[in-house]
N, C-alpha and C. Protein backbone atom coordinates (compact mmCIF):
# COMPACT_ATOMS: atom_id res chain seq x y z
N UNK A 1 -108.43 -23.89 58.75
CA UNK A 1 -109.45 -23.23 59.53
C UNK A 1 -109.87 -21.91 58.90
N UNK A 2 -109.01 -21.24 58.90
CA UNK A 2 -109.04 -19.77 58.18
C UNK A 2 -109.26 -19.94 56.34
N UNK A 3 -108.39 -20.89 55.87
CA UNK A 3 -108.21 -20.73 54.39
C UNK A 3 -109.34 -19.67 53.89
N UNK A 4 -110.79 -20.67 53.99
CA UNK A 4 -111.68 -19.80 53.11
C UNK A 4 -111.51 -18.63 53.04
N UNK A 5 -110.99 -18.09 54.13
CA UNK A 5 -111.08 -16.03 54.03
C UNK A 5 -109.62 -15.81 53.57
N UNK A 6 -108.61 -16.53 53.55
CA UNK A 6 -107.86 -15.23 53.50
C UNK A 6 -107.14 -15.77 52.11
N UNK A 7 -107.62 -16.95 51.66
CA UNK A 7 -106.92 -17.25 50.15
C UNK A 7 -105.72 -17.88 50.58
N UNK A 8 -104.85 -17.60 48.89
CA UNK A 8 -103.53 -18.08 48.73
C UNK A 8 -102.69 -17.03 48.89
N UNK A 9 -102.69 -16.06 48.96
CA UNK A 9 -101.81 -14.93 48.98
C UNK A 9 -101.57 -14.53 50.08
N UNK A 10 -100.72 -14.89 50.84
CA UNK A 10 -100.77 -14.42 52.26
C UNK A 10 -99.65 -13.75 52.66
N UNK A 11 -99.30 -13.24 51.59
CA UNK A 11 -97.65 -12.31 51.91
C UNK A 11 -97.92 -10.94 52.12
N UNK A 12 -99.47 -10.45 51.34
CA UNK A 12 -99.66 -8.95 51.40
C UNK A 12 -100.70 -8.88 52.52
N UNK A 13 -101.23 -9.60 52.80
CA UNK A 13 -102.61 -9.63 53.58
C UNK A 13 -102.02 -9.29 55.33
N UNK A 14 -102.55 -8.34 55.65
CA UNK A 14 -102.59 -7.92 57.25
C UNK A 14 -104.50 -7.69 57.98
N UNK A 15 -103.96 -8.83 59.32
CA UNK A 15 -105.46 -9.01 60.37
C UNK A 15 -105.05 -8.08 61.33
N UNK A 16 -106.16 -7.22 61.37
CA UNK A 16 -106.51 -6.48 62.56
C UNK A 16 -107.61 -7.25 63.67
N UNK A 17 -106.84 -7.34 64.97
CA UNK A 17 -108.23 -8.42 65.63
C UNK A 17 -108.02 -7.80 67.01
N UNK A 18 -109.37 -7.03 67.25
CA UNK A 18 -109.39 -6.74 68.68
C UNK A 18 -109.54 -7.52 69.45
N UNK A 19 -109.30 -7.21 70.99
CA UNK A 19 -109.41 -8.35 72.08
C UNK A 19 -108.42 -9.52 71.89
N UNK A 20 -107.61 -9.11 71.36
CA UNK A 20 -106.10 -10.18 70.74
C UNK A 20 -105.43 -10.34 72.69
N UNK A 21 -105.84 -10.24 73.30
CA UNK A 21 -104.99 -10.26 74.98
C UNK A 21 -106.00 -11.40 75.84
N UNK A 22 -107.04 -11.23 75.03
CA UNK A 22 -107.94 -12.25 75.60
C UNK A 22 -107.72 -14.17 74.71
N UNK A 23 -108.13 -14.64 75.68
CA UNK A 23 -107.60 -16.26 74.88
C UNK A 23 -108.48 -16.45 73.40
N UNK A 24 -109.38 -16.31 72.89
CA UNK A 24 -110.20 -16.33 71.32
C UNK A 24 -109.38 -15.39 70.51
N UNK A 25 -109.20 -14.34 71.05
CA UNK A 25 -108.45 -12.95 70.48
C UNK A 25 -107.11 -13.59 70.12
N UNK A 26 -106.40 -13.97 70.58
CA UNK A 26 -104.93 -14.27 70.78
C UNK A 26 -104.68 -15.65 69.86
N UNK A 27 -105.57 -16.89 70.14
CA UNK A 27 -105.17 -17.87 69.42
C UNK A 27 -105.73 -17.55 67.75
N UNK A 28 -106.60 -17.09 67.90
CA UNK A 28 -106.83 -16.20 66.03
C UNK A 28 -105.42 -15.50 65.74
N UNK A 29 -104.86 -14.49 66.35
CA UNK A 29 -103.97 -13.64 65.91
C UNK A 29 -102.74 -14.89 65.64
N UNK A 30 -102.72 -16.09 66.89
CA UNK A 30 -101.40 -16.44 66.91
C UNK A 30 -101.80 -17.67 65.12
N UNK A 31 -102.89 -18.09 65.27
CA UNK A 31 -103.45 -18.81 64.36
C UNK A 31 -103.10 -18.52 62.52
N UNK A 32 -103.35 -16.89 62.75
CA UNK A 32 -103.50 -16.27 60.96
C UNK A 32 -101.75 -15.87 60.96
N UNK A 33 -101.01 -15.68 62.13
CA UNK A 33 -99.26 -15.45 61.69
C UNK A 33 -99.04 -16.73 61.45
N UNK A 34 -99.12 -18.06 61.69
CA UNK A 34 -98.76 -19.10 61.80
C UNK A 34 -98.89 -19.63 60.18
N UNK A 35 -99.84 -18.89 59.52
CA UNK A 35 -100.41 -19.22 57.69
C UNK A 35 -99.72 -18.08 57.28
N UNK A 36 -98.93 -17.41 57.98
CA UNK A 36 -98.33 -15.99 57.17
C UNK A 36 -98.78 -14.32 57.14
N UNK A 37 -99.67 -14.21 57.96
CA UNK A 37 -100.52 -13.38 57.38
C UNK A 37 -99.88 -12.56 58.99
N UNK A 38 -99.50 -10.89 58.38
CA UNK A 38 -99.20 -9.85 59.12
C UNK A 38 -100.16 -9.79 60.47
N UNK A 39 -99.99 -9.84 61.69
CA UNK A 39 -101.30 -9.30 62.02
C UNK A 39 -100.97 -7.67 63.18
N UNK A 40 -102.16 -7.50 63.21
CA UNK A 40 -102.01 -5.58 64.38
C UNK A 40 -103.25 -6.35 65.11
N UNK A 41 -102.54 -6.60 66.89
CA UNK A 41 -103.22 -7.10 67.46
C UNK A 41 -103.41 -5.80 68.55
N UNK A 42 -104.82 -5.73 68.87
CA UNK A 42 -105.64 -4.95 69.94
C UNK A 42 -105.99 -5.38 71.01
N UNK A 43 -105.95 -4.38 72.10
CA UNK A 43 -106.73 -5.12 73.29
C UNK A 43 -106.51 -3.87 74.59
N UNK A 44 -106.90 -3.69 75.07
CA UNK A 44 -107.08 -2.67 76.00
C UNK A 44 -105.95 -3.26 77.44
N UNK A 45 -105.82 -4.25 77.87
CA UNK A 45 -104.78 -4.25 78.54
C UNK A 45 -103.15 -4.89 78.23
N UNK A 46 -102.19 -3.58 77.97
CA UNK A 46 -101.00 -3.77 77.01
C UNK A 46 -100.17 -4.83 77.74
N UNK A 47 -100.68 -5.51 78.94
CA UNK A 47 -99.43 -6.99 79.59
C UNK A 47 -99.85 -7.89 78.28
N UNK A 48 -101.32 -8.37 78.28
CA UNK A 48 -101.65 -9.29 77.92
C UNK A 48 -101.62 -9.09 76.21
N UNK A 49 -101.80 -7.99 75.67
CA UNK A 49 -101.70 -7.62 74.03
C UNK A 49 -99.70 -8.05 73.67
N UNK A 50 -99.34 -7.33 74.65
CA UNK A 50 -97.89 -7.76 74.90
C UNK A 50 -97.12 -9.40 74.53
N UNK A 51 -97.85 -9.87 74.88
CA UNK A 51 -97.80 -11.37 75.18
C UNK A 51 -98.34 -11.86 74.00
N UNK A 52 -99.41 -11.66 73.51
CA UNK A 52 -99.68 -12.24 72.15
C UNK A 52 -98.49 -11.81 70.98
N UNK A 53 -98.29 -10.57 71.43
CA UNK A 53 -97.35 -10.44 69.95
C UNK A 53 -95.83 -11.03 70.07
N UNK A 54 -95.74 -11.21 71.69
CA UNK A 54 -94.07 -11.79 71.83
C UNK A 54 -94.80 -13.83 71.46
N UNK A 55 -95.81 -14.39 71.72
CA UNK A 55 -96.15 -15.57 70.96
C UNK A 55 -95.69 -15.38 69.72
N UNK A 56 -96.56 -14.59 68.94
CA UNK A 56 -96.35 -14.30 67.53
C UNK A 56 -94.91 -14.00 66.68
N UNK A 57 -94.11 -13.69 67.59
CA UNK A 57 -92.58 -13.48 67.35
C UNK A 57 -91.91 -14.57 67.45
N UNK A 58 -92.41 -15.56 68.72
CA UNK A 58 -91.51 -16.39 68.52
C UNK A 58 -91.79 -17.78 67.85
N UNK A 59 -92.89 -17.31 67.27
CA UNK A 59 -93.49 -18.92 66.42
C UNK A 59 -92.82 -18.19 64.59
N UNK A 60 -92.08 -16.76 64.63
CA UNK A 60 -91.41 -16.37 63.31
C UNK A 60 -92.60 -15.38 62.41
N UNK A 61 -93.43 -15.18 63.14
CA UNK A 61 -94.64 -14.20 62.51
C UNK A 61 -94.47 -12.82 62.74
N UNK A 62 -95.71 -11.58 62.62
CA UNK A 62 -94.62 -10.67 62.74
C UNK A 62 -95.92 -10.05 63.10
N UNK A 63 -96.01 -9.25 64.04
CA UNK A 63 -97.02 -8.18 64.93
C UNK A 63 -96.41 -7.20 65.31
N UNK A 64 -97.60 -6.13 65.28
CA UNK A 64 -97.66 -4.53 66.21
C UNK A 64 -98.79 -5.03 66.88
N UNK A 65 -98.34 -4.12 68.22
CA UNK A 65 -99.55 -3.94 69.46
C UNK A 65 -100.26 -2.89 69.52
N UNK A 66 -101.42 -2.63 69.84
CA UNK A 66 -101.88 -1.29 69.94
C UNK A 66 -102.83 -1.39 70.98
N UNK A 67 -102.47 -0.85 71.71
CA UNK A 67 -103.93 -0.43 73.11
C UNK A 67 -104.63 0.43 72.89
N UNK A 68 -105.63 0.11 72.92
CA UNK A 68 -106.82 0.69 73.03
C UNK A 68 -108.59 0.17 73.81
N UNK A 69 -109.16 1.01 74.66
CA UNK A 69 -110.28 0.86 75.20
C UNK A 69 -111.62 1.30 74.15
């Protein structure tokens, strides 16, 4: 799905994706850890930003949260 953008190298590469708490936001973030790729997921309410990155942890990927409006 992603390949075209993010290549073969996916060990150095980190996604920043706002609205990561919302369902489009979240299955992208959970989508690009799942190919390897770091991600810093955003979203203005920290339950639901919360929740994407504990997905992302437990599928072995690796996230920071950051709130912001």
């Amino acid at each position: 799905m992603v390949k075209w953008y993010i290549g073969d190298d996916k060990m150095n590469k980190v996604a920043f994706i706002t609205g990561a708490g919302g369902y489009i936001g979240s299955e992208t973030a959970v989508t690009l850890a799942k190919s390897g790729i770091k991600v810093a997921v955003c979203d203005i309410n920290n339950e639901t930003v919360a929740n994407t990155v504990k997905r992302i942890e437990d599928i072995g990927g690796v996230a920071k949260s950051y709130v912001a409006d």
